[in-house]
C-alpha atoms as a PDB file:
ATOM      1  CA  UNK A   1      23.786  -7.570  -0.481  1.00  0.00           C
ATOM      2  CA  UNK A   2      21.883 -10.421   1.732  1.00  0.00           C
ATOM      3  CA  UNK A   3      18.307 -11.101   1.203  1.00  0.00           C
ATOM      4  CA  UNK A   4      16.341 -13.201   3.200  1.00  0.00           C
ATOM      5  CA  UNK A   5      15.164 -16.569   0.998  1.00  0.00           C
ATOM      6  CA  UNK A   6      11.529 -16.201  -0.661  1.00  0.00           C
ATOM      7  CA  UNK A   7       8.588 -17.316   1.247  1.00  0.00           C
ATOM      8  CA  UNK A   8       7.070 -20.804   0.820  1.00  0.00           C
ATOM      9  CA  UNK A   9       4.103 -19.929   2.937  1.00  0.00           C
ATOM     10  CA  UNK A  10       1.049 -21.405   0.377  1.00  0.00           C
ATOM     11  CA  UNK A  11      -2.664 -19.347   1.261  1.00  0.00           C
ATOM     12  CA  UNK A  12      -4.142 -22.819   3.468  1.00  0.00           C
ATOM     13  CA  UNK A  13      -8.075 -21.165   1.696  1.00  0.00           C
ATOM     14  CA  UNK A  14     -10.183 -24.007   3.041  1.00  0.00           C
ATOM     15  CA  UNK A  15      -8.824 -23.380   6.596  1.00  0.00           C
ATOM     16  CA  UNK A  16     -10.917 -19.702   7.149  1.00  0.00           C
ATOM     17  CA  UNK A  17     -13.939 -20.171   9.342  1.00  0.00           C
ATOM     18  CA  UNK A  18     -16.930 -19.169   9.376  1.00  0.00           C
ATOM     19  CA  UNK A  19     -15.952 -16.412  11.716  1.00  0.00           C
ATOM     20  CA  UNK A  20     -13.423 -15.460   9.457  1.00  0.00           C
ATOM     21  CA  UNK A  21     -15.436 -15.346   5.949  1.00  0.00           C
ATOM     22  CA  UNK A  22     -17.797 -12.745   8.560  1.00  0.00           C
ATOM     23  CA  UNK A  23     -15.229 -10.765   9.587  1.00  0.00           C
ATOM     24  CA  UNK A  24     -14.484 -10.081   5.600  1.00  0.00           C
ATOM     25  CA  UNK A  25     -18.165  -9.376   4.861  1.00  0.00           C
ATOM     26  CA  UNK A  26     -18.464  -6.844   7.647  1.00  0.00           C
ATOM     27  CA  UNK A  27     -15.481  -5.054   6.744  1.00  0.00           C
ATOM     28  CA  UNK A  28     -16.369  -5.424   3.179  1.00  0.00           C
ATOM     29  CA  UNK A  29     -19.932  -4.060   3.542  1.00  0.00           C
ATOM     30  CA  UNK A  30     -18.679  -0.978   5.650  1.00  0.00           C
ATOM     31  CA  UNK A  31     -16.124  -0.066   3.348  1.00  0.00           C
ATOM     32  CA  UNK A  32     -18.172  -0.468   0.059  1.00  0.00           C
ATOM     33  CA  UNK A  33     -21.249   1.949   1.913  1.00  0.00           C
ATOM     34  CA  UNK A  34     -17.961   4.703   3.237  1.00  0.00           C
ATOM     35  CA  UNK A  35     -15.817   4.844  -0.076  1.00  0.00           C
ATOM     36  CA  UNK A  36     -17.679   5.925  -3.593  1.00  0.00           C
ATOM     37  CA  UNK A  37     -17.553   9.424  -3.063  1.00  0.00           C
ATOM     38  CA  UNK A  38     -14.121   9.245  -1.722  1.00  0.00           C
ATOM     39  CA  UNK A  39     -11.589   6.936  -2.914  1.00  0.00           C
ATOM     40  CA  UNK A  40     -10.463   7.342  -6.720  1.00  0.00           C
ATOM     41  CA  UNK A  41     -12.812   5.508  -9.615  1.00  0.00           C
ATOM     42  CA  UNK A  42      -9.695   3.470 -10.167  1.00  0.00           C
ATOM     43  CA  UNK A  43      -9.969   1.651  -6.943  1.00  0.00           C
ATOM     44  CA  UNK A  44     -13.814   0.996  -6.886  1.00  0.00           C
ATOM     45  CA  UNK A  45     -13.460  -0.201 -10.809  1.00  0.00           C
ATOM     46  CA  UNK A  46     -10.347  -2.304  -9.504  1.00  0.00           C
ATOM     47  CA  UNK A  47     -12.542  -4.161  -6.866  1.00  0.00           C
ATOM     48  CA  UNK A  48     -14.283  -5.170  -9.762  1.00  0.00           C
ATOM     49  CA  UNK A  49     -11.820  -6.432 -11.796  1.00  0.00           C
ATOM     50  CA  UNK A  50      -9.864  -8.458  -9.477  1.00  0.00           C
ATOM     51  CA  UNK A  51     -13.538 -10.098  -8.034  1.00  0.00           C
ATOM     52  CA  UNK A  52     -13.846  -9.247  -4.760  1.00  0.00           C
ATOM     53  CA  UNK A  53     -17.037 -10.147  -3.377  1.00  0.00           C
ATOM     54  CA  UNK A  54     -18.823  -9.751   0.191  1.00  0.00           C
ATOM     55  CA  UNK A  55     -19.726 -13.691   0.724  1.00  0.00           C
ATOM     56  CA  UNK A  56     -16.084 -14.768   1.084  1.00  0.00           C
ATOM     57  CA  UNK A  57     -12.780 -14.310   1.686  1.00  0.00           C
ATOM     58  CA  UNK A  58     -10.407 -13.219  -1.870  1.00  0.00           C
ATOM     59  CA  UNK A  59      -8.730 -16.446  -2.932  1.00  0.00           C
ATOM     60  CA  UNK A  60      -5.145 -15.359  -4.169  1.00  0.00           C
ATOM     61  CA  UNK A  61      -5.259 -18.054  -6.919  1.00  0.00           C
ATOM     62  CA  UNK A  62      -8.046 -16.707  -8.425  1.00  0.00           C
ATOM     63  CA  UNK A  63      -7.005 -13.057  -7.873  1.00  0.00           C
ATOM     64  CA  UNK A  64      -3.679 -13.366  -9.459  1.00  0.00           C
ATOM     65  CA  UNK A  65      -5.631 -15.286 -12.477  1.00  0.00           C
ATOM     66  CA  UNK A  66      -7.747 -11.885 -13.234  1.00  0.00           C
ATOM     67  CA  UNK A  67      -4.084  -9.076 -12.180  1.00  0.00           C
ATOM     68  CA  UNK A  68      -1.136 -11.003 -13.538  1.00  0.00           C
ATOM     69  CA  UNK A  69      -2.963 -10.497 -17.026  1.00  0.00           C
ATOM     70  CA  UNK A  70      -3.206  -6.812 -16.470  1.00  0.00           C
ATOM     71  CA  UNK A  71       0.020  -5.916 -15.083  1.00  0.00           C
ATOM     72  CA  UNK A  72       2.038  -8.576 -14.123  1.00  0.00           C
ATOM     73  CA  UNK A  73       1.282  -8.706 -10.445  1.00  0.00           C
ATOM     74  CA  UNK A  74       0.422 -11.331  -8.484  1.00  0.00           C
ATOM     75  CA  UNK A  75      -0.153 -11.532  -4.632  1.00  0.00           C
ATOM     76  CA  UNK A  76       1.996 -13.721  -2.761  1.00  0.00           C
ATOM     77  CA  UNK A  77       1.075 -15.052   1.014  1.00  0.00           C
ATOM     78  CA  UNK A  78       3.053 -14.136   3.787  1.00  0.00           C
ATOM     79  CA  UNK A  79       3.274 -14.610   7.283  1.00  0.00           C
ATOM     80  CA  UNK A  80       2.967 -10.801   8.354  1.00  0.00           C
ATOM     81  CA  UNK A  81       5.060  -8.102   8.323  1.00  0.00           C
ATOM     82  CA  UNK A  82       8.345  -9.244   6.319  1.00  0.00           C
ATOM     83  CA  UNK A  83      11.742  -7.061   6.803  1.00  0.00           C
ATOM     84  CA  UNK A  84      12.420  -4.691   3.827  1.00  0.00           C
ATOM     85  CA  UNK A  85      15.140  -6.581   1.643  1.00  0.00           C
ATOM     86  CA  UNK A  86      12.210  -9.262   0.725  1.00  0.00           C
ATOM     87  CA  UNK A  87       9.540  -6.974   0.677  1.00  0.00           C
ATOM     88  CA  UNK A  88      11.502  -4.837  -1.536  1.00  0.00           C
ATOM     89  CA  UNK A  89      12.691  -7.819  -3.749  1.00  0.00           C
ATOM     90  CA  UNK A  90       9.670  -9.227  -4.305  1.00  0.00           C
ATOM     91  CA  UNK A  91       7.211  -6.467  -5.381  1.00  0.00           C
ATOM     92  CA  UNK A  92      10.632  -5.517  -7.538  1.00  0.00           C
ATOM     93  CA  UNK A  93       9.381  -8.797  -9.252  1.00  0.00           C
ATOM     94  CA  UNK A  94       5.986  -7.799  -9.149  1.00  0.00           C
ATOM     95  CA  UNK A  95       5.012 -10.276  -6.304  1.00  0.00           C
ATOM     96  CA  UNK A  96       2.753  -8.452  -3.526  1.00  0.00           C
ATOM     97  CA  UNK A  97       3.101  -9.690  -0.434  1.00  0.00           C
ATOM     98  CA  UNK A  98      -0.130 -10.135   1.618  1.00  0.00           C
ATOM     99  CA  UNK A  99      -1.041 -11.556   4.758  1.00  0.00           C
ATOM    100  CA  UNK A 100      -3.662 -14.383   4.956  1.00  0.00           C
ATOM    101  CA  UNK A 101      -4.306 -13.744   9.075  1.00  0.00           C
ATOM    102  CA  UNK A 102      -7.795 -12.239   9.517  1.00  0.00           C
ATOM    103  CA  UNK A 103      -8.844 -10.131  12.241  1.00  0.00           C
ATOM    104  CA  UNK A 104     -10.775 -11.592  15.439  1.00  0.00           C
ATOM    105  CA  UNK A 105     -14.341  -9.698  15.340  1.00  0.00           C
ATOM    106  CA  UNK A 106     -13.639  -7.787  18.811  1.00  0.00           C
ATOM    107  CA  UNK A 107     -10.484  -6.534  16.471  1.00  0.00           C
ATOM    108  CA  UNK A 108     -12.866  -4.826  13.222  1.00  0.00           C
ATOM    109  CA  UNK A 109     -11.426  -1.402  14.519  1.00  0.00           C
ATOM    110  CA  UNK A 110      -7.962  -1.480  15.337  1.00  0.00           C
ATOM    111  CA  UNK A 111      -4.960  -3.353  14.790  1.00  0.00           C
ATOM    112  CA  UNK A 112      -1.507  -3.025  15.818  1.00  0.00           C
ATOM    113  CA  UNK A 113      -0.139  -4.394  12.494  1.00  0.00           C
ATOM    114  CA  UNK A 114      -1.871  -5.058   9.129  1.00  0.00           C
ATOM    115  CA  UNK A 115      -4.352  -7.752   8.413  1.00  0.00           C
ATOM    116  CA  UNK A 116      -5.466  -9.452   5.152  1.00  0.00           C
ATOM    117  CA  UNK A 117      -8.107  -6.734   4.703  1.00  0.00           C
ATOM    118  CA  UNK A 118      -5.564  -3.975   4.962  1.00  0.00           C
ATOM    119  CA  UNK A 119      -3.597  -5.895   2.463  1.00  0.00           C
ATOM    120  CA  UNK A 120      -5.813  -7.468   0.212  1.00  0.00           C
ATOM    121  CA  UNK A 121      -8.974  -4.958   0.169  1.00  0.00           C
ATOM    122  CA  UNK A 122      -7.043  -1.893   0.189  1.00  0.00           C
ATOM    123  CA  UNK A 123      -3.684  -2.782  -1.937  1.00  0.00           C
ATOM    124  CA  UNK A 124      -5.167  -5.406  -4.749  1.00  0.00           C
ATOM    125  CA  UNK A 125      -7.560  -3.639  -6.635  1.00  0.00           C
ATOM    126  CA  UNK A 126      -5.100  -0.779  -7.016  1.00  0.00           C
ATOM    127  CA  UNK A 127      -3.062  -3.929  -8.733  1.00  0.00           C
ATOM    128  CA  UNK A 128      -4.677  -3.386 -12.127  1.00  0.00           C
ATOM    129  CA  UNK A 129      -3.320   0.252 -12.723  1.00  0.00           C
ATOM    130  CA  UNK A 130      -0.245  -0.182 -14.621  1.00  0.00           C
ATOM    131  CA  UNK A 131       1.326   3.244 -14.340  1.00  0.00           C
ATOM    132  CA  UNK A 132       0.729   2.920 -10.289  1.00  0.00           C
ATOM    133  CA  UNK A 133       2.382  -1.141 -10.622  1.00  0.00           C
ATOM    134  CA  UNK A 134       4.848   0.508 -12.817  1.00  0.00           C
ATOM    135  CA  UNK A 135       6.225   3.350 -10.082  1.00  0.00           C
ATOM    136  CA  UNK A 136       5.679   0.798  -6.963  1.00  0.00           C
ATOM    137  CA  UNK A 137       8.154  -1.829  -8.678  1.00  0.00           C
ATOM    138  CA  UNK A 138      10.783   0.579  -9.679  1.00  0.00           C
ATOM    139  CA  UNK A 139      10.864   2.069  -6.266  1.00  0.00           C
ATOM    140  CA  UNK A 140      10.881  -1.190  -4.695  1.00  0.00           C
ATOM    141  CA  UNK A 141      13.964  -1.784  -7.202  1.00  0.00           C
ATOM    142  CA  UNK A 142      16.017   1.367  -5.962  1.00  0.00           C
ATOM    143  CA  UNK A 143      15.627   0.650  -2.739  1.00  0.00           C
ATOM    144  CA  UNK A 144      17.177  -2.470  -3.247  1.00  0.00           C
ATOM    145  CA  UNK A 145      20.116  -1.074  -4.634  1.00  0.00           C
ATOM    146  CA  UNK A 146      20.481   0.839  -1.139  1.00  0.00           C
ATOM    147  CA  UNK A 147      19.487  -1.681   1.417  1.00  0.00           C
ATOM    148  CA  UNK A 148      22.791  -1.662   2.765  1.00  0.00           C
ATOM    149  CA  UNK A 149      21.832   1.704   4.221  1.00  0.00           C
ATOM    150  CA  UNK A 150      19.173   1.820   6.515  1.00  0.00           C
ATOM    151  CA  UNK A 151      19.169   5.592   6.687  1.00  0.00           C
ATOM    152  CA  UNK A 152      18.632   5.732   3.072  1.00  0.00           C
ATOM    153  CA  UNK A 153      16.288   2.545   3.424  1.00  0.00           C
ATOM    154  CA  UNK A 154      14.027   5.110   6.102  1.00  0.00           C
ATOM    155  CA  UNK A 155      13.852   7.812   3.816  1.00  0.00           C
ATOM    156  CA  UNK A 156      12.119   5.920   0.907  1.00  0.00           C
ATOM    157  CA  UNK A 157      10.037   4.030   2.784  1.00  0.00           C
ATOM    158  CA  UNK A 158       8.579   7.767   3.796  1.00  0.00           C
ATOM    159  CA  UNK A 159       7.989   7.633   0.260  1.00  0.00           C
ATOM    160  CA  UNK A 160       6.138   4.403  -0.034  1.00  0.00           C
ATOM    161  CA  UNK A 161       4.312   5.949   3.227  1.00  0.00           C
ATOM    162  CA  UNK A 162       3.146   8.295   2.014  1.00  0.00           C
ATOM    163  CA  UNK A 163       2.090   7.259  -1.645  1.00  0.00           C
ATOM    164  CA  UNK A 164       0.904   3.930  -1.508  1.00  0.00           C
ATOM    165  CA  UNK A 165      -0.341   3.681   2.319  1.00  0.00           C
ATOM    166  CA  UNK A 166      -1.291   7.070   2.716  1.00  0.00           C
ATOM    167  CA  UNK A 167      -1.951   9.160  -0.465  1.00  0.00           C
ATOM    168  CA  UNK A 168      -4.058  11.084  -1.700  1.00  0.00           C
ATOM    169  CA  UNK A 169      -5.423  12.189  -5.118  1.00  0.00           C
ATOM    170  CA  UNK A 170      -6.090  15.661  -5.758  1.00  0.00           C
ATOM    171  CA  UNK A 171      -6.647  17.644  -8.690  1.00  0.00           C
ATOM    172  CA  UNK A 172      -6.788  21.628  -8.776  1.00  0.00           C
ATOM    173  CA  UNK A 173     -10.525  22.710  -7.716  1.00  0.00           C
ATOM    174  CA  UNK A 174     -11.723  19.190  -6.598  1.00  0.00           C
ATOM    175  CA  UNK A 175     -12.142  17.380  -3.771  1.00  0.00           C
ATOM    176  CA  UNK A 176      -9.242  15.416  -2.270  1.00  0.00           C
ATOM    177  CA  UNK A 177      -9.824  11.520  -3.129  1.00  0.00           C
ATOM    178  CA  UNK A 178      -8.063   7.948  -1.539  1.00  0.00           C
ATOM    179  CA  UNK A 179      -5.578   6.078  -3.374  1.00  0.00           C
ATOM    180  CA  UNK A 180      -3.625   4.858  -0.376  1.00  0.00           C
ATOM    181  CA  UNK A 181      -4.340   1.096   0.711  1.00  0.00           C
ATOM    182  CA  UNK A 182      -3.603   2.531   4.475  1.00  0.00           C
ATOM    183  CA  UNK A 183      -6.477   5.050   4.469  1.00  0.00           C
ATOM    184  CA  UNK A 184      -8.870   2.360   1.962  1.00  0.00           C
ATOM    185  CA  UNK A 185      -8.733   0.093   4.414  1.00  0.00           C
ATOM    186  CA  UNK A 186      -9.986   1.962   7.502  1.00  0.00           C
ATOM    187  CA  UNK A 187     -13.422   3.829   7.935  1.00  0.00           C
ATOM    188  CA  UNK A 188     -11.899   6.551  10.623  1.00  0.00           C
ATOM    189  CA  UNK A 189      -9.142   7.315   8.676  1.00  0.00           C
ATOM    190  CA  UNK A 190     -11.011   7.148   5.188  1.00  0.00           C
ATOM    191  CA  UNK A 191     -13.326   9.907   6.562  1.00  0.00           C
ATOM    192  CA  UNK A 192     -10.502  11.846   8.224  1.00  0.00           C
ATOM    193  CA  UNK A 193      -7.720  12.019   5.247  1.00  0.00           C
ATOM    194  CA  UNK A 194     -10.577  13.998   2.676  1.00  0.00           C
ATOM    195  CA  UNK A 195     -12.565  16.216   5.306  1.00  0.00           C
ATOM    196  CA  UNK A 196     -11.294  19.877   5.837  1.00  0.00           C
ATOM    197  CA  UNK A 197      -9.690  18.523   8.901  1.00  0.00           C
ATOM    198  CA  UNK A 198      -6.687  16.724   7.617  1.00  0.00           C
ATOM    199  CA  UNK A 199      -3.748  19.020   6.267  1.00  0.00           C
ATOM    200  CA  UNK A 200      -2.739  18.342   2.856  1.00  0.00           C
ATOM    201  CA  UNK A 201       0.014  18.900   1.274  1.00  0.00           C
ATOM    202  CA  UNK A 202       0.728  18.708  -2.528  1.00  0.00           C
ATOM    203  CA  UNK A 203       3.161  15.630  -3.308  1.00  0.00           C
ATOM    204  CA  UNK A 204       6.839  16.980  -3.073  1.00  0.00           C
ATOM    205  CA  UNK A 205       9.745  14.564  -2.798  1.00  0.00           C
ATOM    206  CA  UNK A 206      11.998  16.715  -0.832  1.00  0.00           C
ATOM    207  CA  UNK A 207       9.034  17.495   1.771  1.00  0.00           C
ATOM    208  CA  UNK A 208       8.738  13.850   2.140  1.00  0.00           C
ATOM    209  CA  UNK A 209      11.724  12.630   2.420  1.00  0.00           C
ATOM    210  CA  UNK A 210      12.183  15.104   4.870  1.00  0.00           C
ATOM    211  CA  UNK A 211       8.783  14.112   7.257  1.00  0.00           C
ATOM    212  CA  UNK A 212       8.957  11.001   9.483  1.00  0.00           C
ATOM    213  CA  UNK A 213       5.174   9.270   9.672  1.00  0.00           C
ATOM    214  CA  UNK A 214       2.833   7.505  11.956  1.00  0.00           C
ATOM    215  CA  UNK A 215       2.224   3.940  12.519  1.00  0.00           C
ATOM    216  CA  UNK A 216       0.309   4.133  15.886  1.00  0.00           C
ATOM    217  CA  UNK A 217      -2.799   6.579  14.784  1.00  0.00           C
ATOM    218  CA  UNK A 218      -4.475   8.429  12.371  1.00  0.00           C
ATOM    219  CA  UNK A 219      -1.517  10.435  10.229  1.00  0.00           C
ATOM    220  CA  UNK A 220      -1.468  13.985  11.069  1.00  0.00           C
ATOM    221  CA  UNK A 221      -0.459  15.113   7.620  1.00  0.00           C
ATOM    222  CA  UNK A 222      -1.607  13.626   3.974  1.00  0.00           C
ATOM    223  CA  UNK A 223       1.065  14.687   0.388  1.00  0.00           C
ATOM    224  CA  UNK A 224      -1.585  14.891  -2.532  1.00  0.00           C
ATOM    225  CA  UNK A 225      -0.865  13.793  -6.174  1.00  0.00           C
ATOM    226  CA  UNK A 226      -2.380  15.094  -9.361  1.00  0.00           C
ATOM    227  CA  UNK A 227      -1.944  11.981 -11.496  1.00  0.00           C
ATOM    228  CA  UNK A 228      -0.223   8.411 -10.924  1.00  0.00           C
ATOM    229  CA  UNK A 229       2.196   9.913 -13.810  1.00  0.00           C
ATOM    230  CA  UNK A 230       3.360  12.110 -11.464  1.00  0.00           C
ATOM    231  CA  UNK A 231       4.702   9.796  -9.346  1.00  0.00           C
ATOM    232  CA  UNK A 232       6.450   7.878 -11.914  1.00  0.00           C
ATOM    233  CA  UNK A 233       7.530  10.916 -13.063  1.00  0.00           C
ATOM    234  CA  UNK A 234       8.944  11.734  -9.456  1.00  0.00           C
ATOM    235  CA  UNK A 235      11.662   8.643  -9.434  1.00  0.00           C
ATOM    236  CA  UNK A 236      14.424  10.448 -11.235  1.00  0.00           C
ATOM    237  CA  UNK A 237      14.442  13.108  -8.457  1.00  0.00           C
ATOM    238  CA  UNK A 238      14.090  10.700  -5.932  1.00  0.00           C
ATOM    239  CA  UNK A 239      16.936   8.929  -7.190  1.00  0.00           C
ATOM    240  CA  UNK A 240      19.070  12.099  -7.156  1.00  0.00           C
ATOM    241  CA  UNK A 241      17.758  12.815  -3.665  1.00  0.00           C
ATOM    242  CA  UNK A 242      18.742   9.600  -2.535  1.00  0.00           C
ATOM    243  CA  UNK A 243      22.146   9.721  -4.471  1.00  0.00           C
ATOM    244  CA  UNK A 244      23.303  12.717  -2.823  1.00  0.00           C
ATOM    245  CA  UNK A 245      22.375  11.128   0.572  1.00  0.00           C
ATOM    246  CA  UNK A 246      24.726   8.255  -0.131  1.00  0.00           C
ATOM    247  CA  UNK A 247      27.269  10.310  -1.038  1.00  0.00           C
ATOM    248  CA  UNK A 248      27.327  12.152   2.486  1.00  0.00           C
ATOM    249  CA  UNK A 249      29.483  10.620   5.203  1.00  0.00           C
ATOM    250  CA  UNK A 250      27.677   8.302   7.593  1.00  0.00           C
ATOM    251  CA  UNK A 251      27.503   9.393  11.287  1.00  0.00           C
ATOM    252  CA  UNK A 252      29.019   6.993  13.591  1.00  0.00           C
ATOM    253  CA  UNK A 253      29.089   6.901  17.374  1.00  0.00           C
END
């Protein structure tokens, strides 16, 4: 199995501007006013323990001082979007890669690919849940025992997809909450994913493997879990799921 060599790209803090550090604030502010009564307590008692504040950008040095302590994790710069044998080996070693671009102001709405808000506001604070760190580094270490299939490669990143970016937390008789850094990161999509709009499924792994997602808008479909123990609780079926994929002959043209 190749992987590509580790990063060596260093967060360069004292190069943000001003622009930048405002950027972070508005986003910050917004997010903080749209998400107490709709992402899970863990997350808004996560953004305080890893320090976030409006003024300023996070500094990963000092956020990996306040995680690593917790669970081991520690966020790691990176240029942008890195191809899945690193990204898989290094939150497998409990290193998080996160951009350190920020988003132009005439940008605070859309992106075509994540920004260090989407990584750092809405994956971080989720960093200090060990049962959540727990399932997100042994899936990252199955996949890399498969990364020599991209089929198989596809169908857990539907998992990630839909767990970490995109799920949701629901418990019989309540109200859907956030969990996924995807949907924690965006005001449309925050307000979408727990209205009576959204279609929500409860968290099955065959169901997901099975449903391609949506990186262009708004996803048309949300799986919900009862507990972050069910998802670490999920692996040995995903395993088997994926098992009996490998063992199925590969289509060729």
């Amino acid at each position: 199995m190749s992987t590509t060599e580790p990063m060596n790209l260093k967060q360069n803090y004292s190069s943000y501007t001003a622009e930048n550090h405002n950027v972070w604030t508005i986003l910050f502010d917004r997010q903080l006013e749209n998400l107490p009564d709709k992402a899970i307590p863990e997350f808004m008692d996560g953004l305080q323990k890893v320090g976030f504040t409006r003024e300023r950008i996070p500094n990963f040095e000092e956020v990996n001082q306040r995680i690593k302590p917790i669970t081991g994790f520690e966020v790691v710069a990176a240029p942008g979007i890195v191809d899945d044998a690193l990204f898989f080996q290094l939150i497998a070693n409990k290193q998080f890669p996160a951009t350190v671009w920020v988003r132009r102001m005439d940008q605070l709405d859309y992106l075509e690919e994540p920004d260090m808000f989407h990584d750092v506001f809405g994956h971080v604070p989720l960093l200090t849940i060990p049962v959540y760190c727990d399932f997100l580094a042994r899936l990252s270490a199955m996949a890399l025992q498969h990364i020599d299939r991209p089929d198989i490669i596809d169908r857990l990143t539907r998992i990630y997809w839909y767990t970490i970016e995109f799920g949701l937390f629901r418990k019989p008789g309540e109200q859907a909450k956030i969990y996924g850094a995807g949907i924690l990161s965006s005001v449309g999509e925050s307000k979408l994913s727990v209205s009576e709009e959204s279609v929500k499924y409860d968290f099955d792994v065959k169901h997901i493997l099975d449903t391609s997602y949506i990186k262009e808008t708004f996803q048309s479909q949300y799986f919900c879990i009862e507990s972050f123990e069910q998802l670490l609780h999920s692996l040995p079926q995903i395993e088997e799921a994926i098992q009996q994929l490998r063992e199925e002959p590969v289509e060729t043209c």
